[in-house]
PDB file of N, CA and C in Angstrom:
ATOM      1  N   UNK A   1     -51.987 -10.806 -56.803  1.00  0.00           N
ATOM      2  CA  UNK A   1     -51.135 -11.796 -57.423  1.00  0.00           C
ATOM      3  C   UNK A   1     -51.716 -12.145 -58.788  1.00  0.00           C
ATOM      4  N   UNK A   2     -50.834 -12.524 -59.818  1.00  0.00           N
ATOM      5  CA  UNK A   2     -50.956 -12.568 -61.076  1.00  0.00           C
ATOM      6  C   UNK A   2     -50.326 -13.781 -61.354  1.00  0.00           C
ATOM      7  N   UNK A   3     -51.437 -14.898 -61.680  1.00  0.00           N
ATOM      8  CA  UNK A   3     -51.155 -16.254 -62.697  1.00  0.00           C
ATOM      9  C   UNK A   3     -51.206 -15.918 -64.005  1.00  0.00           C
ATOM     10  N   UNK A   4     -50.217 -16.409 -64.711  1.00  0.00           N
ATOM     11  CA  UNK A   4     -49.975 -17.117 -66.024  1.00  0.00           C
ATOM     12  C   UNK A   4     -50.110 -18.249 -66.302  1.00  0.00           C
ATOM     13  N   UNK A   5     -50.678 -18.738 -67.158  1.00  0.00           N
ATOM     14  CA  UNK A   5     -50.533 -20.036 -68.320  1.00  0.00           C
ATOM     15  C   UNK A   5     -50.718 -20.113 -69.284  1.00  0.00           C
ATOM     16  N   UNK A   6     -49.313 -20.469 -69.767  1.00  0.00           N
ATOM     17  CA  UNK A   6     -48.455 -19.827 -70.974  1.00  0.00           C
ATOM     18  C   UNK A   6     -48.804 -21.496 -72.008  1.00  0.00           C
ATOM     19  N   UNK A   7     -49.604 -21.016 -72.721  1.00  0.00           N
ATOM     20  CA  UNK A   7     -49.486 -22.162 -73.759  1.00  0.00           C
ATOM     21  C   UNK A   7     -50.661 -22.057 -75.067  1.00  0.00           C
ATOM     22  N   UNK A   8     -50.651 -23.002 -76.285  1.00  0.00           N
ATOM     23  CA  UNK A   8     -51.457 -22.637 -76.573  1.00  0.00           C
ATOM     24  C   UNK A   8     -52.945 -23.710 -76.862  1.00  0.00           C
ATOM     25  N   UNK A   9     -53.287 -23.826 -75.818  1.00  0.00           N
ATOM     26  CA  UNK A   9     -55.145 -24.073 -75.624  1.00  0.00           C
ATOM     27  C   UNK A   9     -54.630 -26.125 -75.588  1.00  0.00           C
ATOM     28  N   UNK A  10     -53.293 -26.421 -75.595  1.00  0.00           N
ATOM     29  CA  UNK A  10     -53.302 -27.797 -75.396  1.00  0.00           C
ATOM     30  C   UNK A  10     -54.069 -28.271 -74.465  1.00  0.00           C
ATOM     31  N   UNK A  11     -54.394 -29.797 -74.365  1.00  0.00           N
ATOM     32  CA  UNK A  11     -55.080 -30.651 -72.887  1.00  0.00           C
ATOM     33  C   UNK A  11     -54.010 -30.430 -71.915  1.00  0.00           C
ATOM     34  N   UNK A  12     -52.994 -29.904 -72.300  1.00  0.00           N
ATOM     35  CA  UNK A  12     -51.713 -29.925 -71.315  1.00  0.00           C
ATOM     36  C   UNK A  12     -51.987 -28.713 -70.835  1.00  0.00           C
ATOM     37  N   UNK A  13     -52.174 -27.825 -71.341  1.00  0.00           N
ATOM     38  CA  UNK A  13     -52.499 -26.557 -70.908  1.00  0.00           C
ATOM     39  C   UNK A  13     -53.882 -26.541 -70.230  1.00  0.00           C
ATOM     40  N   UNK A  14     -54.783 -27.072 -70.227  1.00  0.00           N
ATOM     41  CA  UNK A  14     -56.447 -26.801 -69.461  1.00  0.00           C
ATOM     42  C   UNK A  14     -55.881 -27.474 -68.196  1.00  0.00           C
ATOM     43  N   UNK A  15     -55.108 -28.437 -68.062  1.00  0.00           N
ATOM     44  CA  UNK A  15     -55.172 -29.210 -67.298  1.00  0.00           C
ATOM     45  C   UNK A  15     -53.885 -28.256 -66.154  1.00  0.00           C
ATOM     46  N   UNK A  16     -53.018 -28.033 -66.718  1.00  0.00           N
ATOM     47  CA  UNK A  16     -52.363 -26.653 -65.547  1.00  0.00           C
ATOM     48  C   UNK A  16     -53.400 -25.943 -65.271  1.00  0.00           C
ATOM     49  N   UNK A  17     -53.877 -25.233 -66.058  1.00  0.00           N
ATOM     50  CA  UNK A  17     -54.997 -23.780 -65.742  1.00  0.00           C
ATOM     51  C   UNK A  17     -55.936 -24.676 -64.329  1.00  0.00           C
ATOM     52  N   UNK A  18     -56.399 -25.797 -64.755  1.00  0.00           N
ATOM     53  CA  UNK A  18     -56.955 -26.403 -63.636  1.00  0.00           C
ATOM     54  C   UNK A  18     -56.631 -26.820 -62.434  1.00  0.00           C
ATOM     55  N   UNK A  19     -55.403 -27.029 -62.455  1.00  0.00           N
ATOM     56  CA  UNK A  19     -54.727 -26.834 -61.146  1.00  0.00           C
ATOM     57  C   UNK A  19     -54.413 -26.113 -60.166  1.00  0.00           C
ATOM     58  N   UNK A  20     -54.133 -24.488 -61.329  1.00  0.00           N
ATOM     59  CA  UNK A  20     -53.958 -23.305 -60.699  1.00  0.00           C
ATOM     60  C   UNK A  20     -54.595 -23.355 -60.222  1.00  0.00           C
ATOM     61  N   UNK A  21     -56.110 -23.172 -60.467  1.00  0.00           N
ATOM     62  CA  UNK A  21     -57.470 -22.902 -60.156  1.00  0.00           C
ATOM     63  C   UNK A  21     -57.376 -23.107 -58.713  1.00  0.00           C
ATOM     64  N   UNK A  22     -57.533 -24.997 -58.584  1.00  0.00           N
ATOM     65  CA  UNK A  22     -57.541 -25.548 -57.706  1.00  0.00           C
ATOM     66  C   UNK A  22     -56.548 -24.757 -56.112  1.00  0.00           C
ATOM     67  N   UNK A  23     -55.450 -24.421 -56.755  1.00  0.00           N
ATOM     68  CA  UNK A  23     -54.192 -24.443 -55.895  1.00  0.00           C
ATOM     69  C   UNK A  23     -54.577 -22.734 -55.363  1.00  0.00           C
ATOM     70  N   UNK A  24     -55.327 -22.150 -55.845  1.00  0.00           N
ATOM     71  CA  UNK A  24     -55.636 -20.449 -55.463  1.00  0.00           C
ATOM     72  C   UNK A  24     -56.370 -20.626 -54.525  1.00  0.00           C
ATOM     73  N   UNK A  25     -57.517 -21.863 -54.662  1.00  0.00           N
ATOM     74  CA  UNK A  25     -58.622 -22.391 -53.913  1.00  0.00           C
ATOM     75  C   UNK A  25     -58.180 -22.577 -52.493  1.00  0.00           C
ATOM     76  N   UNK A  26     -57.408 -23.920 -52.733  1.00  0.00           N
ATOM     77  CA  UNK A  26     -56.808 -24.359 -51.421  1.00  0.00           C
ATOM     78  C   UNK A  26     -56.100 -23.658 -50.842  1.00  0.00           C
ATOM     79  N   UNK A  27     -55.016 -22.608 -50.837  1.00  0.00           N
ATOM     80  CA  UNK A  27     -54.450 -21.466 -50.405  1.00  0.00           C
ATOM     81  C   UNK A  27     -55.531 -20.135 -50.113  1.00  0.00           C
ATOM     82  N   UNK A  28     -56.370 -20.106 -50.635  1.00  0.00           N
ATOM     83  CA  UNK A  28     -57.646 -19.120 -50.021  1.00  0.00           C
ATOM     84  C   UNK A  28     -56.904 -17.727 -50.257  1.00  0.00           C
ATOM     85  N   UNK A  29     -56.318 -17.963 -51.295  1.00  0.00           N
ATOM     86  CA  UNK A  29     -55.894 -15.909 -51.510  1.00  0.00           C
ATOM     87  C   UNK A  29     -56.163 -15.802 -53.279  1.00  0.00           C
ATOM     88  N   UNK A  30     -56.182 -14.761 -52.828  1.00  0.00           N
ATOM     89  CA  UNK A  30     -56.864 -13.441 -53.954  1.00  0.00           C
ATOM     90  C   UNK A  30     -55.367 -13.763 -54.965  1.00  0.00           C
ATOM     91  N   UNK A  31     -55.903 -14.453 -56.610  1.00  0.00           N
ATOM     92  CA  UNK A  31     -54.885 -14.001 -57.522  1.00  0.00           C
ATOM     93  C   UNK A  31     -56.316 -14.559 -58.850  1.00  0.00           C
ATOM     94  N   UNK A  32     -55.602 -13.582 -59.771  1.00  0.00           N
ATOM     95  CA  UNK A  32     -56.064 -13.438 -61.014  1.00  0.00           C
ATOM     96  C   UNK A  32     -55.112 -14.512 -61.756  1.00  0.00           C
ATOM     97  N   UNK A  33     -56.389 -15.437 -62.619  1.00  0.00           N
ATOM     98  CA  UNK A  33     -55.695 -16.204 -63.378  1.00  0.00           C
ATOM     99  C   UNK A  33     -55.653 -15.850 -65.065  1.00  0.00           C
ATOM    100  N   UNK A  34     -54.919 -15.858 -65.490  1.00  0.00           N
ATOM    101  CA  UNK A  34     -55.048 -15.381 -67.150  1.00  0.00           C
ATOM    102  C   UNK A  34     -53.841 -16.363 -67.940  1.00  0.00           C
ATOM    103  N   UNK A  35     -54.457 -16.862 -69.070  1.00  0.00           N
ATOM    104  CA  UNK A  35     -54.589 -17.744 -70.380  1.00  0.00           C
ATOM    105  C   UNK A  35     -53.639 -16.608 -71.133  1.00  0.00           C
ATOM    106  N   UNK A  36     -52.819 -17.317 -71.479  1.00  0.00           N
ATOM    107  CA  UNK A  36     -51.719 -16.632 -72.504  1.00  0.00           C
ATOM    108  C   UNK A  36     -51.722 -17.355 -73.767  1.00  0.00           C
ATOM    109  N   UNK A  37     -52.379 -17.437 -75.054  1.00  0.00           N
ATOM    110  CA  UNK A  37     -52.311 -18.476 -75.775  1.00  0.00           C
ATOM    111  C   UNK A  37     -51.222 -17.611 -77.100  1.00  0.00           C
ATOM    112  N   UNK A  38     -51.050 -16.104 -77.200  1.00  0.00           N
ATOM    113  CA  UNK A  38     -50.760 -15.531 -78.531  1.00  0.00           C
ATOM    114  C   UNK A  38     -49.006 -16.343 -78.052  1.00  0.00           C
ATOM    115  N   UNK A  39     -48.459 -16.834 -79.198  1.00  0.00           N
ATOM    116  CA  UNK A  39     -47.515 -17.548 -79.027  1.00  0.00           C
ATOM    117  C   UNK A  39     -46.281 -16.453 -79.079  1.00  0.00           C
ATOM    118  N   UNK A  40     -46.591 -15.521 -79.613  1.00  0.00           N
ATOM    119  CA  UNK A  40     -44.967 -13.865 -79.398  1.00  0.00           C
ATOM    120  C   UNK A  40     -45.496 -13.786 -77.991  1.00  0.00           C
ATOM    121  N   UNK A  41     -46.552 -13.680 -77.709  1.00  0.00           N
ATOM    122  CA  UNK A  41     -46.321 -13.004 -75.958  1.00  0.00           C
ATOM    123  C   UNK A  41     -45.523 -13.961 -75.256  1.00  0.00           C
ATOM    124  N   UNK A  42     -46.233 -15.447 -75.658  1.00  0.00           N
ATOM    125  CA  UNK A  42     -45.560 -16.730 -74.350  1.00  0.00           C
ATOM    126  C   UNK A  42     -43.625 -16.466 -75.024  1.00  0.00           C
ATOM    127  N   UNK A  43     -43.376 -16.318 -76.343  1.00  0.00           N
ATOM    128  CA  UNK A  43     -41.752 -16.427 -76.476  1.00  0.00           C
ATOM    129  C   UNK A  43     -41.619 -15.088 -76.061  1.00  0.00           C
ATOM    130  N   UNK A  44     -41.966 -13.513 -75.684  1.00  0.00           N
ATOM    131  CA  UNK A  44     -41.538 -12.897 -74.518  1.00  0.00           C
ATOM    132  C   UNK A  44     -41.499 -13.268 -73.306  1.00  0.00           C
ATOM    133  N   UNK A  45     -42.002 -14.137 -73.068  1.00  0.00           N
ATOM    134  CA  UNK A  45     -41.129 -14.890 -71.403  1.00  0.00           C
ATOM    135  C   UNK A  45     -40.115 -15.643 -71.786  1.00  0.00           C
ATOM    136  N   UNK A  46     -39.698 -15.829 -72.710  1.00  0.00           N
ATOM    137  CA  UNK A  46     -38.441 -16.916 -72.587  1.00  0.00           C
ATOM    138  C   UNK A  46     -38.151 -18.647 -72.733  1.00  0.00           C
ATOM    139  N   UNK A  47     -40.022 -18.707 -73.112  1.00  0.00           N
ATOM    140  CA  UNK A  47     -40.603 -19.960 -72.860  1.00  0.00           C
ATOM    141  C   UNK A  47     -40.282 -20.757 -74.270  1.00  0.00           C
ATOM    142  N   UNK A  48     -39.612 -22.038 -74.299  1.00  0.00           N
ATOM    143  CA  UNK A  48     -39.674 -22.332 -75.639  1.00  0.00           C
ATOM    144  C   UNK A  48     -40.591 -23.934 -75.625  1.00  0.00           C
ATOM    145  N   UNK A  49     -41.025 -23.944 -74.167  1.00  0.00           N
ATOM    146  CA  UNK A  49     -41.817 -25.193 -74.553  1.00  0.00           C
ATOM    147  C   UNK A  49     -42.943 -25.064 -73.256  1.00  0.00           C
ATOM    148  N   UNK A  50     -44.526 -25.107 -73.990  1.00  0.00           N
ATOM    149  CA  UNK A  50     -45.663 -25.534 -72.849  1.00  0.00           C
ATOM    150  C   UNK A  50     -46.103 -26.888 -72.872  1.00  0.00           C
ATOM    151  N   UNK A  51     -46.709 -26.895 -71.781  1.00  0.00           N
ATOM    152  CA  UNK A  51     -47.083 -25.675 -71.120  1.00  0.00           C
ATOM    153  C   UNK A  51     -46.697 -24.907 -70.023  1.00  0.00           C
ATOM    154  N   UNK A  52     -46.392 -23.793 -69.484  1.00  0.00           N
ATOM    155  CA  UNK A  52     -45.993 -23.180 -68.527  1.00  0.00           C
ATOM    156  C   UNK A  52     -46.694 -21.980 -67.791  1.00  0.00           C
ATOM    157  N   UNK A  53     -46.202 -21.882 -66.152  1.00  0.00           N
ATOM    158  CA  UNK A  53     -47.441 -20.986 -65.882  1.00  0.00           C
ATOM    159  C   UNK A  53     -45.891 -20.066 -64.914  1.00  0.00           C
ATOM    160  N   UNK A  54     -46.511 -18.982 -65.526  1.00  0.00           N
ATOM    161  CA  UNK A  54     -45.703 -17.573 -64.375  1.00  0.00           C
ATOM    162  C   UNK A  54     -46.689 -17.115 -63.536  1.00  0.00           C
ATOM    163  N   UNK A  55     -46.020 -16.410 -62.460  1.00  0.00           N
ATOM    164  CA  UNK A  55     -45.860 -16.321 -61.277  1.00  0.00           C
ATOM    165  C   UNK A  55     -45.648 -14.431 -61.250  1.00  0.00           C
ATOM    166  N   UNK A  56     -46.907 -13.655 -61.000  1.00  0.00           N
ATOM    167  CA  UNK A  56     -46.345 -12.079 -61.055  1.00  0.00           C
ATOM    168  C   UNK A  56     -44.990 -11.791 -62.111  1.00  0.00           C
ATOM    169  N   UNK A  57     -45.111 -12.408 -62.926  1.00  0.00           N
ATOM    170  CA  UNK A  57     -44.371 -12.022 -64.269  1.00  0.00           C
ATOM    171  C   UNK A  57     -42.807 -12.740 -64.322  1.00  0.00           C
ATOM    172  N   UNK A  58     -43.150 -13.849 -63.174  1.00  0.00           N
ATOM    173  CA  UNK A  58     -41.341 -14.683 -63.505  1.00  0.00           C
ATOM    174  C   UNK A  58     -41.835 -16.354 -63.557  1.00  0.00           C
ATOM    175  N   UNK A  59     -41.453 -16.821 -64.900  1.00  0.00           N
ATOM    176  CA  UNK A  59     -41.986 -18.219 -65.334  1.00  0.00           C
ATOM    177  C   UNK A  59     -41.271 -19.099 -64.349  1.00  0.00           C
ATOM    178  N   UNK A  60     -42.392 -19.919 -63.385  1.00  0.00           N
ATOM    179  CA  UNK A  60     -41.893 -21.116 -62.064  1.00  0.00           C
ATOM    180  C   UNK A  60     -41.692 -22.236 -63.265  1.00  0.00           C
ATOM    181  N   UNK A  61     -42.659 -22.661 -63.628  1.00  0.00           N
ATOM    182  CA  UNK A  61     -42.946 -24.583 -64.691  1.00  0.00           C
ATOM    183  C   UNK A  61     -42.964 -23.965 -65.832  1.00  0.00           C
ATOM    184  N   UNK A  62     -42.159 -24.916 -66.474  1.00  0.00           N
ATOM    185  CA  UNK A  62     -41.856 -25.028 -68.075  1.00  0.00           C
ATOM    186  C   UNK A  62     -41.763 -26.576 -68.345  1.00  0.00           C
ATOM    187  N   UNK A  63     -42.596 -26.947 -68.852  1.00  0.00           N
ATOM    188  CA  UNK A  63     -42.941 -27.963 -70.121  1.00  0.00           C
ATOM    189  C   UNK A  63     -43.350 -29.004 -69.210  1.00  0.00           C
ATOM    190  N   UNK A  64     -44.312 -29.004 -68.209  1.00  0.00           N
ATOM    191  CA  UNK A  64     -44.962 -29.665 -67.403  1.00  0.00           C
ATOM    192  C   UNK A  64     -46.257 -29.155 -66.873  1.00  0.00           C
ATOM    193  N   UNK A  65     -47.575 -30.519 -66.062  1.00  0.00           N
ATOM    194  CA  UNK A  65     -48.241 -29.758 -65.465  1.00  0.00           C
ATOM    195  C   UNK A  65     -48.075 -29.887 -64.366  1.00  0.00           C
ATOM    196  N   UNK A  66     -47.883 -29.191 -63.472  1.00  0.00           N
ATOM    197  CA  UNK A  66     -47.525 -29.087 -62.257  1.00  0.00           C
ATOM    198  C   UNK A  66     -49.250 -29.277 -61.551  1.00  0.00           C
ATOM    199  N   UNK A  67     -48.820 -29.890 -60.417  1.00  0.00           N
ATOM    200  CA  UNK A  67     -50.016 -30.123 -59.771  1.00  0.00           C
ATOM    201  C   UNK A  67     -50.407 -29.313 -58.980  1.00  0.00           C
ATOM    202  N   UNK A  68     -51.512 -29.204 -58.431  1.00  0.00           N
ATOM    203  CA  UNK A  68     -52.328 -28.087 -57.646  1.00  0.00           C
ATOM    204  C   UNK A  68     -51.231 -28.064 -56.230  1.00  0.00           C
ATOM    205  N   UNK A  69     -50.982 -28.984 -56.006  1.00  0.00           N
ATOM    206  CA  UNK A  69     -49.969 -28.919 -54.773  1.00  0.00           C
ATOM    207  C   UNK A  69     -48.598 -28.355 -54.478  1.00  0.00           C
ATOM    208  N   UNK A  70     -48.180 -28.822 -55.656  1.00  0.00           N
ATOM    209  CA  UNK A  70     -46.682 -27.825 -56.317  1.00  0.00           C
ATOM    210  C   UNK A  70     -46.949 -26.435 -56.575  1.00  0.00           C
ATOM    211  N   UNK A  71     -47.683 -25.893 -57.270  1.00  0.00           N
ATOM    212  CA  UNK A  71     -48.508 -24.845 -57.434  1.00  0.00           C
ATOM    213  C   UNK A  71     -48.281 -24.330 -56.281  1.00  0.00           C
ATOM    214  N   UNK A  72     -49.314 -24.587 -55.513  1.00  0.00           N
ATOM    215  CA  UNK A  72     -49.693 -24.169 -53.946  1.00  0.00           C
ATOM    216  C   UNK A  72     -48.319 -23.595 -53.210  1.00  0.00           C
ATOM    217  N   UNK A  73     -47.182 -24.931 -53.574  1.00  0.00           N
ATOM    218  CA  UNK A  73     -46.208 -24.127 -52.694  1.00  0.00           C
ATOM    219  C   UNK A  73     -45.220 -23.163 -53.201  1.00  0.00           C
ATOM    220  N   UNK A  74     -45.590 -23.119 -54.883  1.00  0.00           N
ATOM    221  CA  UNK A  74     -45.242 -22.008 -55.306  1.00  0.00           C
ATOM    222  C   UNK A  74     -45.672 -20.524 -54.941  1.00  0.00           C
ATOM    223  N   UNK A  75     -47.205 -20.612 -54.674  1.00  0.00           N
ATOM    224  CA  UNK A  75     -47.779 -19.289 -54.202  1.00  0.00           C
ATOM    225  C   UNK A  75     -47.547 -18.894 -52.628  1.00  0.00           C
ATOM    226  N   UNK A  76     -46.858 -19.732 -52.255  1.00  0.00           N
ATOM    227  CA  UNK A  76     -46.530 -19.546 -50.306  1.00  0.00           C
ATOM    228  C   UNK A  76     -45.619 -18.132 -50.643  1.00  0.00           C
TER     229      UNK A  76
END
């Protein structure tokens, strides 16, 4: 599994990435997290506002941080 977080280097953005973190933790499975900051890659997803984090290559949150818990039941 493949995390995104699509933004560029905002407190809004560390603070998703930190959640993910968290939310991979508490779910106990194997996914790679990766920092998208070049701003043409994040507007090839479609994204016109972060921060946002995709999901194996389909954007779940846009222009929020979603909490480790929301997260979580995104990765179910």
């Amino acid at each position: 599994m493949k995390i995104q977080i699509l933004g560029t280097g905002c407190a809004k953005c560390r603070a998703l990435q930190a959640n993910a973190e968290a939310a991979v933790k508490a779910a106990g499975i194997g996914a790679a997290i990766e920092k998208v900051e070049d701003i043409q890659e994040i507007i090839k997803f479609g994204v016109m506002m972060t921060p946002a984090l995709a999901i194996d290559g389909k954007v779940k949150v846009v222009g929020k941080v979603a909490s480790a818990d929301e997260i979580k039941k995104l990765l179910a």
